[in-house]
Protein backbone atom coordinates (compact mmCIF):
# COMPACT_ATOMS: atom_id res chain seq x y z
CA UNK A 1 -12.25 27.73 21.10
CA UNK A 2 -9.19 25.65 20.46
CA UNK A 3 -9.07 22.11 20.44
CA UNK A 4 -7.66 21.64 23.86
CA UNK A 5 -10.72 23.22 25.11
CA UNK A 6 -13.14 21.34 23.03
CA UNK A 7 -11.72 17.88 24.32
CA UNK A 8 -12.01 18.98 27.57
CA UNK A 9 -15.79 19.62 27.07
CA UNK A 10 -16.22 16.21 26.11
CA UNK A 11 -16.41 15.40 30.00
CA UNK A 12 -20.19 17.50 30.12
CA UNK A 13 -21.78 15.34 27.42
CA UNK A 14 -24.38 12.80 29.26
CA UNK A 15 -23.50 9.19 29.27
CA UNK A 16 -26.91 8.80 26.58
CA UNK A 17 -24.79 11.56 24.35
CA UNK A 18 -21.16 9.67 24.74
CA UNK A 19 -23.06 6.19 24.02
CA UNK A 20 -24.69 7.35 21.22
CA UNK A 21 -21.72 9.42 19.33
CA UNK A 22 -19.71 6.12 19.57
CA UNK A 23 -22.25 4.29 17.68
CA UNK A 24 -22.03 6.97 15.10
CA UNK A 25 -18.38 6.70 15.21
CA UNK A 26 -18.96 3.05 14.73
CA UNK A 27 -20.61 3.86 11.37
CA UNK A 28 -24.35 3.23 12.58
CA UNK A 29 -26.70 5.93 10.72
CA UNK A 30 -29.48 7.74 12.67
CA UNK A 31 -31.70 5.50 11.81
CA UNK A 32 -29.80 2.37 13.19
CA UNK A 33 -29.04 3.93 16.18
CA UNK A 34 -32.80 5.14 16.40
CA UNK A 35 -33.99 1.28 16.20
CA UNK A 36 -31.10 0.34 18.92
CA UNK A 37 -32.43 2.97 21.49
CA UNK A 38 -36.55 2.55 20.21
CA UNK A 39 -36.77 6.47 19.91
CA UNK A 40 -37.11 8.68 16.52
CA UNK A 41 -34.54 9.22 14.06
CA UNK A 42 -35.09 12.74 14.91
CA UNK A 43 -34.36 12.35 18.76
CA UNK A 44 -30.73 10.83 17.68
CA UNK A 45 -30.04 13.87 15.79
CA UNK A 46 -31.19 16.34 17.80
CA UNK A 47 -28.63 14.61 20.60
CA UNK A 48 -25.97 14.64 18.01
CA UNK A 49 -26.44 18.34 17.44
CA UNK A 50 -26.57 19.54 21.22
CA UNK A 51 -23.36 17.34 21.58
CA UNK A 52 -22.01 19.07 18.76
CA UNK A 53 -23.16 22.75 20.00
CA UNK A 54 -22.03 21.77 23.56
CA UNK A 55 -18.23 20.92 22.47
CA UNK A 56 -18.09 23.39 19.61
CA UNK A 57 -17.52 20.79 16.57
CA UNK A 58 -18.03 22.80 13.45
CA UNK A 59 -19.91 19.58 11.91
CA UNK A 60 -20.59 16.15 12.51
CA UNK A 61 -17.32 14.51 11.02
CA UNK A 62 -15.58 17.20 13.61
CA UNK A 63 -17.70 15.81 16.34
CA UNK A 64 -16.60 12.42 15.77
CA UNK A 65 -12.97 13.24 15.20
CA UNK A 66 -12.44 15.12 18.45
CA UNK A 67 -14.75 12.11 20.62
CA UNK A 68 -11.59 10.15 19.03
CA UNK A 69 -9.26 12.26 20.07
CA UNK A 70 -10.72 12.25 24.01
CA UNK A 71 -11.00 8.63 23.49
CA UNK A 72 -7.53 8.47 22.79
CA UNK A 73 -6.18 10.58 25.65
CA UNK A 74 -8.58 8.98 28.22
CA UNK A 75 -7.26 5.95 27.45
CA UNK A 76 -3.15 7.29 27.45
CA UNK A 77 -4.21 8.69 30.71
CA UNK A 78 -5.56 5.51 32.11
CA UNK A 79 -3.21 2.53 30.69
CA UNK A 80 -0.40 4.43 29.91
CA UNK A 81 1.09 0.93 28.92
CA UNK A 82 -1.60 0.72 26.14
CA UNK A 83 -0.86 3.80 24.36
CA UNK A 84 2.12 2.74 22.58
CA UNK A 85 4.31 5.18 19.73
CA UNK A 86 6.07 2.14 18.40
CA UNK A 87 2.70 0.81 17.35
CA UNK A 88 2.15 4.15 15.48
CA UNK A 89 5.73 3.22 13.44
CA UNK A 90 6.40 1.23 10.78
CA UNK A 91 8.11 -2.56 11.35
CA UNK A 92 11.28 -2.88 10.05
CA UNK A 93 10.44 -5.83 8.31
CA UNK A 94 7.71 -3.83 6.45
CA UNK A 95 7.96 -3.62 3.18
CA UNK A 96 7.72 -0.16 2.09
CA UNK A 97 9.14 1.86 -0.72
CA UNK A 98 11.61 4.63 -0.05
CA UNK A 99 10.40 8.10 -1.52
């Protein structure tokens, strides 16, 4: 499946999976998140691991990558005008060494 595909798949995860891979994102372990939603450590895994299954991620770090990624073009799609590629690109006032 190529990564077109997976992002797309994004759109099937429940709003309980979205909510709690952007905690992980966040940097919350299993065991934070598990005290945030009062349910096992186990329970936030297993969610993490059907989202992963469901998109195709090959791992967790790949999960989280690609909910970035839809993040990203979710966003582009719905404020254009906050999507910028000039923020992407360095100032010219920066001061950064030529290679």
């Amino acid at each position: 499946m190529d990564s077109t595909a997976k992002l797309s798949r994004f759109g099937e995860l429940t709003p309980l999976q979205r909510y709690i891979l952007k905690l992980y994102g966040q940097g919350y372990s299993f065991r934070q998140i598990a005290e945030i939603r009062g349910v096992s450590q186990d329970s936030i895994q297993h969610t993490v691991f059907r989202a992963r299954i469901r998109v195709g991620a090959r791992n967790s770090r790949n999960l989280i990558f690609l909910y970035g990624a839809w993040i990203a073009l979710r966003l582009a799609k719905e404020r254009p005008d906050a999507v910028t590629t000039k923020a992407l690109a360095p100032s010219e006032d920066a001061n950064v060494p030529s290679v």
